[in-house]
PDB file of N, CA and C in Angstrom:
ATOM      1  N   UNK A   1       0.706 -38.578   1.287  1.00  0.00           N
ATOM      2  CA  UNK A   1       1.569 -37.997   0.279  1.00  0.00           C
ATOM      3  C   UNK A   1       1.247 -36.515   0.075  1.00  0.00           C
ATOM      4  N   UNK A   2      -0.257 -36.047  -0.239  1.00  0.00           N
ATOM      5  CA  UNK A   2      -0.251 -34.440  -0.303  1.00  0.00           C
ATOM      6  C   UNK A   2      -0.086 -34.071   0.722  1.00  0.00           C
ATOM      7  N   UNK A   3       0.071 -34.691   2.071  1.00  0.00           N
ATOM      8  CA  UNK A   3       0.000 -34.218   3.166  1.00  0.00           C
ATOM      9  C   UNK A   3       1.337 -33.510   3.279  1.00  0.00           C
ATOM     10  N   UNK A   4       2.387 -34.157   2.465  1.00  0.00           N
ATOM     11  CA  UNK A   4       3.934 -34.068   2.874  1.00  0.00           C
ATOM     12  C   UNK A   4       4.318 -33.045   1.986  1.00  0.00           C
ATOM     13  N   UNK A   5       3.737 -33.100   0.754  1.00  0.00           N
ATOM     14  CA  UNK A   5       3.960 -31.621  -0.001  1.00  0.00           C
ATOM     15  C   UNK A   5       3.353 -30.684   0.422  1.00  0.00           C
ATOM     16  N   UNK A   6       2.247 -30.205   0.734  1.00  0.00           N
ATOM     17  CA  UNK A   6       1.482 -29.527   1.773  1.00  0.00           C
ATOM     18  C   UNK A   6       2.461 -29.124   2.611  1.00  0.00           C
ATOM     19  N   UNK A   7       3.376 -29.764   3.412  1.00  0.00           N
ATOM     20  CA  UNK A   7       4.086 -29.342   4.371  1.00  0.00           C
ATOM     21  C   UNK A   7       5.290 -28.276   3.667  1.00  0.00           C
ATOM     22  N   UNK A   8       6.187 -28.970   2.553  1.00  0.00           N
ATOM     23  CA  UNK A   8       7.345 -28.821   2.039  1.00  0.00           C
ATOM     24  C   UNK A   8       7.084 -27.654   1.514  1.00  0.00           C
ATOM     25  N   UNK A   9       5.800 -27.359   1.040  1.00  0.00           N
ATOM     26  CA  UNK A   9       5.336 -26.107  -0.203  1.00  0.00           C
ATOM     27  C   UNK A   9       5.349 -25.018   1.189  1.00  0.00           C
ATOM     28  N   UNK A  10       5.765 -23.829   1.316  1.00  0.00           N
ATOM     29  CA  UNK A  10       6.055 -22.984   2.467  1.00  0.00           C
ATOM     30  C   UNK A  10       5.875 -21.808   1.433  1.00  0.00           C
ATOM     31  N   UNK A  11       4.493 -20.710   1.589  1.00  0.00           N
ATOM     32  CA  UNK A  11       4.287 -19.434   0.393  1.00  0.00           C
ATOM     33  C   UNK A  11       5.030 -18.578   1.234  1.00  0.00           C
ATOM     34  N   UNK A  12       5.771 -17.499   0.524  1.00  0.00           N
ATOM     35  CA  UNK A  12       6.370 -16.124   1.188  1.00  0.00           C
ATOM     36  C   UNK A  12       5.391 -15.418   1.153  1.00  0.00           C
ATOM     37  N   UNK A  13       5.326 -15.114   2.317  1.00  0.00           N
ATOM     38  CA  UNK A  13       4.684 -13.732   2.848  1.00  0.00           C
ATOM     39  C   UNK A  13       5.384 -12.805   3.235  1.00  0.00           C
ATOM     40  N   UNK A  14       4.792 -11.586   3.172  1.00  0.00           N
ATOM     41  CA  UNK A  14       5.319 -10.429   3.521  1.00  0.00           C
ATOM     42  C   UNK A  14       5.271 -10.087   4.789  1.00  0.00           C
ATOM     43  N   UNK A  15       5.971 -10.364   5.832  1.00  0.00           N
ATOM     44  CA  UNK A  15       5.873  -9.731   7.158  1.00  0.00           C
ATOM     45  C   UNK A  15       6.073  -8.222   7.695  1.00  0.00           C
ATOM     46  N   UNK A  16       5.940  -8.213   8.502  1.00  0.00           N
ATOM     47  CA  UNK A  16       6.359  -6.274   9.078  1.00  0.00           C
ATOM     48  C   UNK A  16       7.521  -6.288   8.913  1.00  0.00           C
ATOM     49  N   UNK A  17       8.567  -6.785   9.091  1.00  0.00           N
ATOM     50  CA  UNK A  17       9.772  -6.725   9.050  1.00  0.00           C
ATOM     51  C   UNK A  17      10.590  -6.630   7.450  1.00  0.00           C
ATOM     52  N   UNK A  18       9.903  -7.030   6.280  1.00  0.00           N
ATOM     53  CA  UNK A  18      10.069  -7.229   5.202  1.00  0.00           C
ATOM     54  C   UNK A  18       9.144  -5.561   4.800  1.00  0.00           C
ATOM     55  N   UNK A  19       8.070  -5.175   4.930  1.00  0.00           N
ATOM     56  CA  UNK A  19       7.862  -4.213   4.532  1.00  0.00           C
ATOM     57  C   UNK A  19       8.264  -2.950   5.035  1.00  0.00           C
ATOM     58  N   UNK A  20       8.960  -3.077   5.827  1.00  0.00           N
ATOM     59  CA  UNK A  20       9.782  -1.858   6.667  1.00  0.00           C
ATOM     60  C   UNK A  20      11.136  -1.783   6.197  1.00  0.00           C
ATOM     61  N   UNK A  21      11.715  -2.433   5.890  1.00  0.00           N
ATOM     62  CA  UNK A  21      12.604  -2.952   4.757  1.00  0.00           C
ATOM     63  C   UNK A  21      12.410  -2.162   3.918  1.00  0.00           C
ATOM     64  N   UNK A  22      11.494  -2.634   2.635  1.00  0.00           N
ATOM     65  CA  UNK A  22      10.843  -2.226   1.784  1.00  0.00           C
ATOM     66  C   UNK A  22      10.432  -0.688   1.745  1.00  0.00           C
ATOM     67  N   UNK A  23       9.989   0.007   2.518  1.00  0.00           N
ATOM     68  CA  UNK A  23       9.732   0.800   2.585  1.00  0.00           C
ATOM     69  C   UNK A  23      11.181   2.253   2.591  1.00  0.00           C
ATOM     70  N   UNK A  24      12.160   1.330   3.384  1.00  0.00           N
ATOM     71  CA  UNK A  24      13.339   1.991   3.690  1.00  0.00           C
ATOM     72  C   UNK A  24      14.003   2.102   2.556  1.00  0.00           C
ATOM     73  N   UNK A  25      13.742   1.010   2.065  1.00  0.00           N
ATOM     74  CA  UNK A  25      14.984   1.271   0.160  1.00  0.00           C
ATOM     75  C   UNK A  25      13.919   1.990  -0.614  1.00  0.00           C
ATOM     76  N   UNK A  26      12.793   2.197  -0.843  1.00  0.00           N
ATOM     77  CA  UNK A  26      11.919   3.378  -1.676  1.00  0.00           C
ATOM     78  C   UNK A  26      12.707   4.859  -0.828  1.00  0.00           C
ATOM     79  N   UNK A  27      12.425   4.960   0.722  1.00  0.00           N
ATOM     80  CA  UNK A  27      12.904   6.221   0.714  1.00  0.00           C
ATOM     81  C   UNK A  27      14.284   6.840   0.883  1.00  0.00           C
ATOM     82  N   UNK A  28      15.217   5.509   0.521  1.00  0.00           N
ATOM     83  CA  UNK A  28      16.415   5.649  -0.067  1.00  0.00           C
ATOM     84  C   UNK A  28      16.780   6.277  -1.285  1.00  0.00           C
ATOM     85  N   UNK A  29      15.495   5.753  -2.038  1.00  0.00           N
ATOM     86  CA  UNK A  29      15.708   5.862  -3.125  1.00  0.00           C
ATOM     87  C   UNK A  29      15.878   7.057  -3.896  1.00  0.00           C
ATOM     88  N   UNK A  30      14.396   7.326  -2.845  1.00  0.00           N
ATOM     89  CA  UNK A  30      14.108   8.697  -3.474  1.00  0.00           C
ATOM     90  C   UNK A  30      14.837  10.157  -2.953  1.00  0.00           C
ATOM     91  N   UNK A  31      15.278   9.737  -1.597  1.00  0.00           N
ATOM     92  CA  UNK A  31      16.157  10.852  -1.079  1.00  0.00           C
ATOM     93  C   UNK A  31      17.898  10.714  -2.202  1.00  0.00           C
ATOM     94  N   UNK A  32      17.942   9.492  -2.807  1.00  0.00           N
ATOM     95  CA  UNK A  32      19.145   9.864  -3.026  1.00  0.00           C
ATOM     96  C   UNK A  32      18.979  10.281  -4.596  1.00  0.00           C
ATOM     97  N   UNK A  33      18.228  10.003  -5.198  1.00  0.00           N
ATOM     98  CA  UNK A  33      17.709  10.570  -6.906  1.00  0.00           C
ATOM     99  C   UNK A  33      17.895  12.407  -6.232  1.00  0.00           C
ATOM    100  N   UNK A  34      17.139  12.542  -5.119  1.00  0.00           N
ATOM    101  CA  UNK A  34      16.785  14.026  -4.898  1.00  0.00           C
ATOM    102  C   UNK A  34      18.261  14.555  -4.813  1.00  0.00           C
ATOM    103  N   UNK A  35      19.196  14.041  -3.967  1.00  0.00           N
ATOM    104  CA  UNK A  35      20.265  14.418  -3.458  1.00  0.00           C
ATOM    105  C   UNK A  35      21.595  14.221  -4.651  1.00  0.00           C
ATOM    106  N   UNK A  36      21.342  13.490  -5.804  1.00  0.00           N
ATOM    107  CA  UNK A  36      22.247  12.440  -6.895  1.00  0.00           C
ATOM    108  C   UNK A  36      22.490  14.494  -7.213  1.00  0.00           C
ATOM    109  N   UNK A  37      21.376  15.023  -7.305  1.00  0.00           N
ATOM    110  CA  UNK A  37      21.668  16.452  -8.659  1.00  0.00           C
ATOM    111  C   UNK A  37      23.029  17.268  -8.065  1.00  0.00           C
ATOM    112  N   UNK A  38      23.042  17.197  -6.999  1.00  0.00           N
ATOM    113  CA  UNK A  38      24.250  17.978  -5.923  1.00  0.00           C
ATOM    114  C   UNK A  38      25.081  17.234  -6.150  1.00  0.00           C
ATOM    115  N   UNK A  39      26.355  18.196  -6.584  1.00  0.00           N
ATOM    116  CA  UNK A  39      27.555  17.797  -6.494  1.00  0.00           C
ATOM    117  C   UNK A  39      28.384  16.642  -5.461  1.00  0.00           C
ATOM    118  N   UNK A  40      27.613  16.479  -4.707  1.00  0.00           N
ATOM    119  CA  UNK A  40      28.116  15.175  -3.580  1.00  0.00           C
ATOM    120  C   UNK A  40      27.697  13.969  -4.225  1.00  0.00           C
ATOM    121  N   UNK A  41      28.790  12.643  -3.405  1.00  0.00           N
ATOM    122  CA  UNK A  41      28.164  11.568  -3.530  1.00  0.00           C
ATOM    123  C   UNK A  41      27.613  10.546  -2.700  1.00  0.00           C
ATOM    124  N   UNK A  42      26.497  10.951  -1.813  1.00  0.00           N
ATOM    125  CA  UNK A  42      25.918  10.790  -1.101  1.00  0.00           C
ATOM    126  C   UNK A  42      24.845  10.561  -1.506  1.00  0.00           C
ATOM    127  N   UNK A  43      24.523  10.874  -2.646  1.00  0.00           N
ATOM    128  CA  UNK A  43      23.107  10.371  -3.208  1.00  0.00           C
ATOM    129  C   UNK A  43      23.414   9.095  -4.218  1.00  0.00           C
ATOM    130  N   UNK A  44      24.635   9.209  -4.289  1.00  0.00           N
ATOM    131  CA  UNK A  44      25.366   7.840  -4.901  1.00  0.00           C
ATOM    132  C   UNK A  44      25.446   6.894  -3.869  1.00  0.00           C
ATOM    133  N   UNK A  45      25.481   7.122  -2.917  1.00  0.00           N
ATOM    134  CA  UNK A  45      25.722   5.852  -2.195  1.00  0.00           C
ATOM    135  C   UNK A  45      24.227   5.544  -1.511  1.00  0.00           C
ATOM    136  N   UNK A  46      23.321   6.156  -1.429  1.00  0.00           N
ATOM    137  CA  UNK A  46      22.020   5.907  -1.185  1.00  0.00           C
ATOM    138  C   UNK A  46      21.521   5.335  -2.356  1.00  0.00           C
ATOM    139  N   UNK A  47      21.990   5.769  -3.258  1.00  0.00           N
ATOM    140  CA  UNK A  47      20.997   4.597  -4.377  1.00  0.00           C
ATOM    141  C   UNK A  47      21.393   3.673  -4.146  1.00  0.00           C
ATOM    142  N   UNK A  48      23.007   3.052  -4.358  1.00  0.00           N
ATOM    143  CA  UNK A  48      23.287   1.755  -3.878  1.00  0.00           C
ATOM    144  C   UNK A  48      23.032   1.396  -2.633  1.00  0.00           C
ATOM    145  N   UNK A  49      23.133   1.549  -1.939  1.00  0.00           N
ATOM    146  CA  UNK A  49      22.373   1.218  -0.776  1.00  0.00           C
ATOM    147  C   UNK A  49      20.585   0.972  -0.773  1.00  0.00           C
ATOM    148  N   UNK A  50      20.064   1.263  -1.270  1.00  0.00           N
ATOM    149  CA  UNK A  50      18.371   1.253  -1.576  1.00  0.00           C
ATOM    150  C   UNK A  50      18.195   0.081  -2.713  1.00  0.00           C
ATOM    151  N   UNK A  51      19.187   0.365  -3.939  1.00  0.00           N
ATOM    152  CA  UNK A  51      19.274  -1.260  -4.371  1.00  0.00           C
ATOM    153  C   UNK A  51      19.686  -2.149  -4.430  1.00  0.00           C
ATOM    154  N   UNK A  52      21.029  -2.358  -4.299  1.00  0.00           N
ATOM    155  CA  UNK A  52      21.552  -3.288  -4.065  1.00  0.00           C
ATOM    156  C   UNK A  52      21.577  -4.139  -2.793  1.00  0.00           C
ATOM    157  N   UNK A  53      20.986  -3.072  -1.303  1.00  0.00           N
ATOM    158  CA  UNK A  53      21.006  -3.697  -0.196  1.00  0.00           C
ATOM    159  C   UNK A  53      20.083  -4.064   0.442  1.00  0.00           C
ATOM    160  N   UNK A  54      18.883  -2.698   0.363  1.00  0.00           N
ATOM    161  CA  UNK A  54      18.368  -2.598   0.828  1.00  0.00           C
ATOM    162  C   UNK A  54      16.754  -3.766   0.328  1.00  0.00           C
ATOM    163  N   UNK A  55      16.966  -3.427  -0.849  1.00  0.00           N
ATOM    164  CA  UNK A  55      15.505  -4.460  -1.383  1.00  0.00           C
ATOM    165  C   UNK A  55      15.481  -5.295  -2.055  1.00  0.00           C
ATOM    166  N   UNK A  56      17.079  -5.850  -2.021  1.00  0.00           N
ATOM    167  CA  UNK A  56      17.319  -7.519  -2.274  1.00  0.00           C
ATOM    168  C   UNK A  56      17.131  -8.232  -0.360  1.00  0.00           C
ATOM    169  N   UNK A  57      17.070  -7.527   0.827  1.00  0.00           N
ATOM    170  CA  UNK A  57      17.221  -7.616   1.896  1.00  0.00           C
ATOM    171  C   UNK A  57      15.715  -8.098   2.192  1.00  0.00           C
ATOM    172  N   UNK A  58      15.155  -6.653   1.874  1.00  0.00           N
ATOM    173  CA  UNK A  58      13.485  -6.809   2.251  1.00  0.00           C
ATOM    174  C   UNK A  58      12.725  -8.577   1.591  1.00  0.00           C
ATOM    175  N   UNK A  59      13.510  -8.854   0.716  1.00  0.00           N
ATOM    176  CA  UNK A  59      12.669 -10.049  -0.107  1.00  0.00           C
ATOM    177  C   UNK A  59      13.613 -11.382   0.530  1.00  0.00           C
ATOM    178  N   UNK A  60      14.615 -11.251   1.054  1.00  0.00           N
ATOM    179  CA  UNK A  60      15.228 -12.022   1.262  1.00  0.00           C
ATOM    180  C   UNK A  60      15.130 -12.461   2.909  1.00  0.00           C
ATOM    181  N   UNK A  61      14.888 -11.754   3.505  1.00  0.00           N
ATOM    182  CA  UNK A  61      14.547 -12.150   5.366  1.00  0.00           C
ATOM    183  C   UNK A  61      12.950 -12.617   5.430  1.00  0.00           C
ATOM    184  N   UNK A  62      13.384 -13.570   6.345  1.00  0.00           N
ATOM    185  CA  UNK A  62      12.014 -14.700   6.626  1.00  0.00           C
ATOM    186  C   UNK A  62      12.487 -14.251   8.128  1.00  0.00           C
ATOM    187  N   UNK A  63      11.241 -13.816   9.005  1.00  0.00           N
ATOM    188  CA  UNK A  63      10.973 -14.031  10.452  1.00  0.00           C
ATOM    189  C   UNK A  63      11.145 -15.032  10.588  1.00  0.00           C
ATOM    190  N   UNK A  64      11.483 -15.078  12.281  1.00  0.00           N
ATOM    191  CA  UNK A  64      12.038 -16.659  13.077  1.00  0.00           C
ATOM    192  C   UNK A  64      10.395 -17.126  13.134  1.00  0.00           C
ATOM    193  N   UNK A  65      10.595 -18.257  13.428  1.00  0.00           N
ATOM    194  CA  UNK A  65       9.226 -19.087  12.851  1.00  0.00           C
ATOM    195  C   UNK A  65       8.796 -19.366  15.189  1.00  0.00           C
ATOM    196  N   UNK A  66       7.780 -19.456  14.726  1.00  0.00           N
ATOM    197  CA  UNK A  66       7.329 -19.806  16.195  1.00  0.00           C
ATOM    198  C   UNK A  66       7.283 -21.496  16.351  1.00  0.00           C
ATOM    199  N   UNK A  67       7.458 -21.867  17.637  1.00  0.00           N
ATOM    200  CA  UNK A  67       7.099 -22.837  17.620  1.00  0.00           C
ATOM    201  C   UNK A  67       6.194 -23.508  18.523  1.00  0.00           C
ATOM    202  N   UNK A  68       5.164 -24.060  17.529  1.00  0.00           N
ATOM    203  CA  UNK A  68       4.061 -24.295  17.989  1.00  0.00           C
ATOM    204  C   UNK A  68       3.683 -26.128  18.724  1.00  0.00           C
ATOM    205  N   UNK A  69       4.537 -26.558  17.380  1.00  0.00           N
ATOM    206  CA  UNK A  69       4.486 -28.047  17.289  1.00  0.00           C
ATOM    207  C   UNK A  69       4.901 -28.732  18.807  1.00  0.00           C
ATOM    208  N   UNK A  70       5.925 -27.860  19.876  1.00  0.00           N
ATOM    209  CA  UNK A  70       6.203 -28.377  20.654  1.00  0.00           C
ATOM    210  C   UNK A  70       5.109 -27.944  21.849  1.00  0.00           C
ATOM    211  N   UNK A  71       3.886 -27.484  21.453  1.00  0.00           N
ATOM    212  CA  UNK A  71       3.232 -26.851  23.010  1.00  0.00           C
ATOM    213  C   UNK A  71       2.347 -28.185  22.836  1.00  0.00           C
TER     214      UNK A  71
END
């Protein structure tokens, strides 16, 4: 029985792929706060893009899983 919850219980980790992510919507972020003061809206669409896409993305992708069980 703990054996089977043991299995089911799966912790998120942060992979390379999730912190590169992550990393990309911070310097979204901050290029578009920098860029928001200029009359363009290009720093408008980098913020949305940095939050709404970018680091609901980073938390939300799980790497393809290897498989081991079959070697």
């Amino acid at each position: 029985m703990a054996q089977k919850k043991a299995d089911k219980v799966e912790r998120f980790r942060f992979e390379k792929i999730n912190i590169l992510l992550f990393i990309a919507a911070i310097v979204a972020i901050i290029i578009g706060f920098i860029i928001v003061n200029s009359t363009t809206t290009f720093g408008t669409i980098l913020l949305v893009l940095g939050y709404a896409v970018l680091i609901p993305l980073s938390l939300l992708v799980r790497p393809k899983k290897k498989d081991t069980e079959a070697q």
